[in-house]
C-alpha atoms as a PDB file:
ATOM      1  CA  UNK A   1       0.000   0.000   0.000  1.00  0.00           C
ATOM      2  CA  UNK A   2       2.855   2.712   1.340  1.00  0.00           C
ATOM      3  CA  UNK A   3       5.023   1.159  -1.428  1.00  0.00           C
ATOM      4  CA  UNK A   4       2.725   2.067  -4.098  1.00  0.00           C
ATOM      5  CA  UNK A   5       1.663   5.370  -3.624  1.00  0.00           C
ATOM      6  CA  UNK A   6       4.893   6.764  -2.641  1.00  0.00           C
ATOM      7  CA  UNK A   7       6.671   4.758  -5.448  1.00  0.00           C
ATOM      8  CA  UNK A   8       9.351   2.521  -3.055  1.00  0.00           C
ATOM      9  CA  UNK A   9      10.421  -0.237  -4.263  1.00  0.00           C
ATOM     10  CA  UNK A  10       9.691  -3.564  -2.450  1.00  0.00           C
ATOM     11  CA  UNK A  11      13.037  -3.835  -1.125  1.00  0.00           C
ATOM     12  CA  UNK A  12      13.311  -0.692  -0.337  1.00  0.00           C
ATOM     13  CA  UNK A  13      10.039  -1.233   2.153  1.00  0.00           C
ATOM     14  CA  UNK A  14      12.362  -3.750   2.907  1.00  0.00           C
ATOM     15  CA  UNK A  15      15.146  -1.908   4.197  1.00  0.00           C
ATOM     16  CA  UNK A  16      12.760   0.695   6.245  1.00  0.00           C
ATOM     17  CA  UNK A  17      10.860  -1.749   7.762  1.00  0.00           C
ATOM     18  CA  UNK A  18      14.407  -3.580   9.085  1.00  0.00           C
ATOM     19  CA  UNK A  19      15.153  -0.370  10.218  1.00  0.00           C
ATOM     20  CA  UNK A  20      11.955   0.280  12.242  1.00  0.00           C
ATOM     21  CA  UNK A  21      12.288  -2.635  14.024  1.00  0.00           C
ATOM     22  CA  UNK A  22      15.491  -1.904  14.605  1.00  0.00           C
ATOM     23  CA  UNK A  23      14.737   1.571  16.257  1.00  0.00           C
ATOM     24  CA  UNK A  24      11.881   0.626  18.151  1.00  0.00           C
ATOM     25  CA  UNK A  25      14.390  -2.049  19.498  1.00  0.00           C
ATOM     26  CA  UNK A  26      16.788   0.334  20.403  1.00  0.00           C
ATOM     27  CA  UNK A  27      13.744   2.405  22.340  1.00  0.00           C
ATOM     28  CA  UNK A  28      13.496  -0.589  24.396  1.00  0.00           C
ATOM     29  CA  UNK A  29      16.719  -0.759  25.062  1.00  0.00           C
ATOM     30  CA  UNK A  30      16.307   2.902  26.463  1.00  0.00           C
ATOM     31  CA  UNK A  31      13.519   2.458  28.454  1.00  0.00           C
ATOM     32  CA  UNK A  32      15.017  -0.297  29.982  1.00  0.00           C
ATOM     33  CA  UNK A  33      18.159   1.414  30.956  1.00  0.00           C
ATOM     34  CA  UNK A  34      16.311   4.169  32.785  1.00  0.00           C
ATOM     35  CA  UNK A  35      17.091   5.656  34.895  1.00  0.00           C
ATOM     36  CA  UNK A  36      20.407   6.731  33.653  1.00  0.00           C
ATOM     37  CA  UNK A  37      24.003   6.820  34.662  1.00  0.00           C
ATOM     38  CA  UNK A  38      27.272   6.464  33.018  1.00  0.00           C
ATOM     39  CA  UNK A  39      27.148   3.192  31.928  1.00  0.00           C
ATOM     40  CA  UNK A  40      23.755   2.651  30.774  1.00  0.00           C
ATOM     41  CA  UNK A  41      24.361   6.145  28.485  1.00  0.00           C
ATOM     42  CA  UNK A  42      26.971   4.204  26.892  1.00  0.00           C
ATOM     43  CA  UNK A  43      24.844   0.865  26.607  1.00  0.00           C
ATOM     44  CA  UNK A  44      22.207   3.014  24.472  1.00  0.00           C
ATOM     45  CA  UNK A  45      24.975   5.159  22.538  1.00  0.00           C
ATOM     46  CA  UNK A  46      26.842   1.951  21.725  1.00  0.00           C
ATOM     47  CA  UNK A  47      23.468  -0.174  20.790  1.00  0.00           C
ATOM     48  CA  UNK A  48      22.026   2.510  18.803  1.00  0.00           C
ATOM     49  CA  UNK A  49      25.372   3.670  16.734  1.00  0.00           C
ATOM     50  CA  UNK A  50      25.894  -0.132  16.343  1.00  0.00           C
ATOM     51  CA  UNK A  51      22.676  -1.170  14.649  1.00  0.00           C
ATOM     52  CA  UNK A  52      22.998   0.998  12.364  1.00  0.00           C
ATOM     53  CA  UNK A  53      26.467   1.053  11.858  1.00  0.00           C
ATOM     54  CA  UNK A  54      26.541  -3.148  11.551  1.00  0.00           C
ATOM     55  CA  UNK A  55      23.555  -2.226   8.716  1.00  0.00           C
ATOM     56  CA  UNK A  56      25.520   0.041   6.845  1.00  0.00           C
ATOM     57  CA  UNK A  57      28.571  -2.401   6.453  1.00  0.00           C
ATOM     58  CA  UNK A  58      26.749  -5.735   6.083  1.00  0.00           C
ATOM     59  CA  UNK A  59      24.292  -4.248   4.072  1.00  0.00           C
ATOM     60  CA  UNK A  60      24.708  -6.766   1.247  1.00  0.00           C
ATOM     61  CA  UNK A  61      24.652  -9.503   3.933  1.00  0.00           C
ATOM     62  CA  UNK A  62      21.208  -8.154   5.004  1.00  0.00           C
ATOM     63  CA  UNK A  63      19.903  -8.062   1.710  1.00  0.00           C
ATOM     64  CA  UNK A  64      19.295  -4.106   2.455  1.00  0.00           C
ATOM     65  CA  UNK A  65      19.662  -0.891  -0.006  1.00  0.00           C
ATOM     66  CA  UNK A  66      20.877   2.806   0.526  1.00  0.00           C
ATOM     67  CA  UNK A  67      18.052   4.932   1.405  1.00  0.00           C
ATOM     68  CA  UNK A  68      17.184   7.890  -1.199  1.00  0.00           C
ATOM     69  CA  UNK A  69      16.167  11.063   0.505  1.00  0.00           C
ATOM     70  CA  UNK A  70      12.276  10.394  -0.280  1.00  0.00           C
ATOM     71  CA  UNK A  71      12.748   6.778   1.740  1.00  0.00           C
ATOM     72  CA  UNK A  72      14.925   8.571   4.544  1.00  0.00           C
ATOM     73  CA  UNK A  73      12.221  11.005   4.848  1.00  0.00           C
ATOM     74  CA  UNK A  74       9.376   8.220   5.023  1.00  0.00           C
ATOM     75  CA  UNK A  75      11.432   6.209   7.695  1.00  0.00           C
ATOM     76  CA  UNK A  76      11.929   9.253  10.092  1.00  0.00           C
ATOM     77  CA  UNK A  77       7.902  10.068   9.911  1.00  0.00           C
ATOM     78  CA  UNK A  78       7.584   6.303  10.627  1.00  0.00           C
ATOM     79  CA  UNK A  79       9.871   6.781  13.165  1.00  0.00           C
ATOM     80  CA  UNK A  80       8.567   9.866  14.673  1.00  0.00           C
ATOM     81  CA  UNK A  81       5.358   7.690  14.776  1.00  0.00           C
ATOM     82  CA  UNK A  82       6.372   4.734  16.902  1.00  0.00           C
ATOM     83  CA  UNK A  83       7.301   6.953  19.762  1.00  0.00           C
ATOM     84  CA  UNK A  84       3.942   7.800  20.965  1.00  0.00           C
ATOM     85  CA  UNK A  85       2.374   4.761  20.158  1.00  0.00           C
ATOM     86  CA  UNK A  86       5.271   2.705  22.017  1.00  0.00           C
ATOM     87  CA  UNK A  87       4.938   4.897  25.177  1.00  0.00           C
ATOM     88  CA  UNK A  88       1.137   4.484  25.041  1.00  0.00           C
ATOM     89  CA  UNK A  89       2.250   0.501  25.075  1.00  0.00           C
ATOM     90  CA  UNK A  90       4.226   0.930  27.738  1.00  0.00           C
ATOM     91  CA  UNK A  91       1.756   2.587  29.995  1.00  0.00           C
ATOM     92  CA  UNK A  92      -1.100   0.103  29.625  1.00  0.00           C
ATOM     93  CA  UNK A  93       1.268  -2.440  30.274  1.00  0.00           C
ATOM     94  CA  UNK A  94       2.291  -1.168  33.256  1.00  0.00           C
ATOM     95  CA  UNK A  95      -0.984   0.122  33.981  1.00  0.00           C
ATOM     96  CA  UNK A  96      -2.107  -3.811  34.249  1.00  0.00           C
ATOM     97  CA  UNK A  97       1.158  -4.770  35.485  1.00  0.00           C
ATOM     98  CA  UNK A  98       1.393  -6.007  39.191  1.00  0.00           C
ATOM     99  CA  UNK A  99       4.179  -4.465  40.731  1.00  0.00           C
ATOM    100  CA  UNK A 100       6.657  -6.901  42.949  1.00  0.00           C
ATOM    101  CA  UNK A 101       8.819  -4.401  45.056  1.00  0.00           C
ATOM    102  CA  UNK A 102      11.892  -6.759  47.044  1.00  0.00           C
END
């Protein structure tokens, strides 16, 4: 559907929706490290610059393609988008969560 009205090839849609999962990954990541110090900053820089890094040089390994501009652009709105709707997630999960404090 996204593929064919903004003119992305499939694995293109490919490579964006690796990449998605890949962020909202690394937002985990974040939320789980909170709250921050020293070493957990560095667990999220490292995990974060890392993914993507590990993308861009296996990149033929993954089967994934260089973004244009018009596919960068659609990622970061997708991006953008997963934000809210993950924190909503994660506040009706621990709205239903019972809470075990040692």
């Amino acid at each position: 559907m996204i593929c064919t009205k903004f003119q992305i090839l499939s694995i293109e849609m490919t490579t964006i929706k690796y990449y998605i999962i890949g962020f909202v990954s690394i937002l985990a990541v974040v939320k789980v490290c909170q709250p921050f110090n020293k070493l957990r900053i560095f667990l999220c820089t490292t995990t974060a610059v890392g993914f993507y890094l590990a993308t861009y040089l296996f990149k033929n390994l993954l089967h994934l393609e260089m973004l244009s501009n018009k596919e960068l652009t659609l990622f970061i709105i997708l991006a953008i988008i997963c934000i809210p709707i993950k924190m909503i997630f994660s506040h009706i999960i621990a709205k239903n969560t019972i809470r075990v404090i040692y």
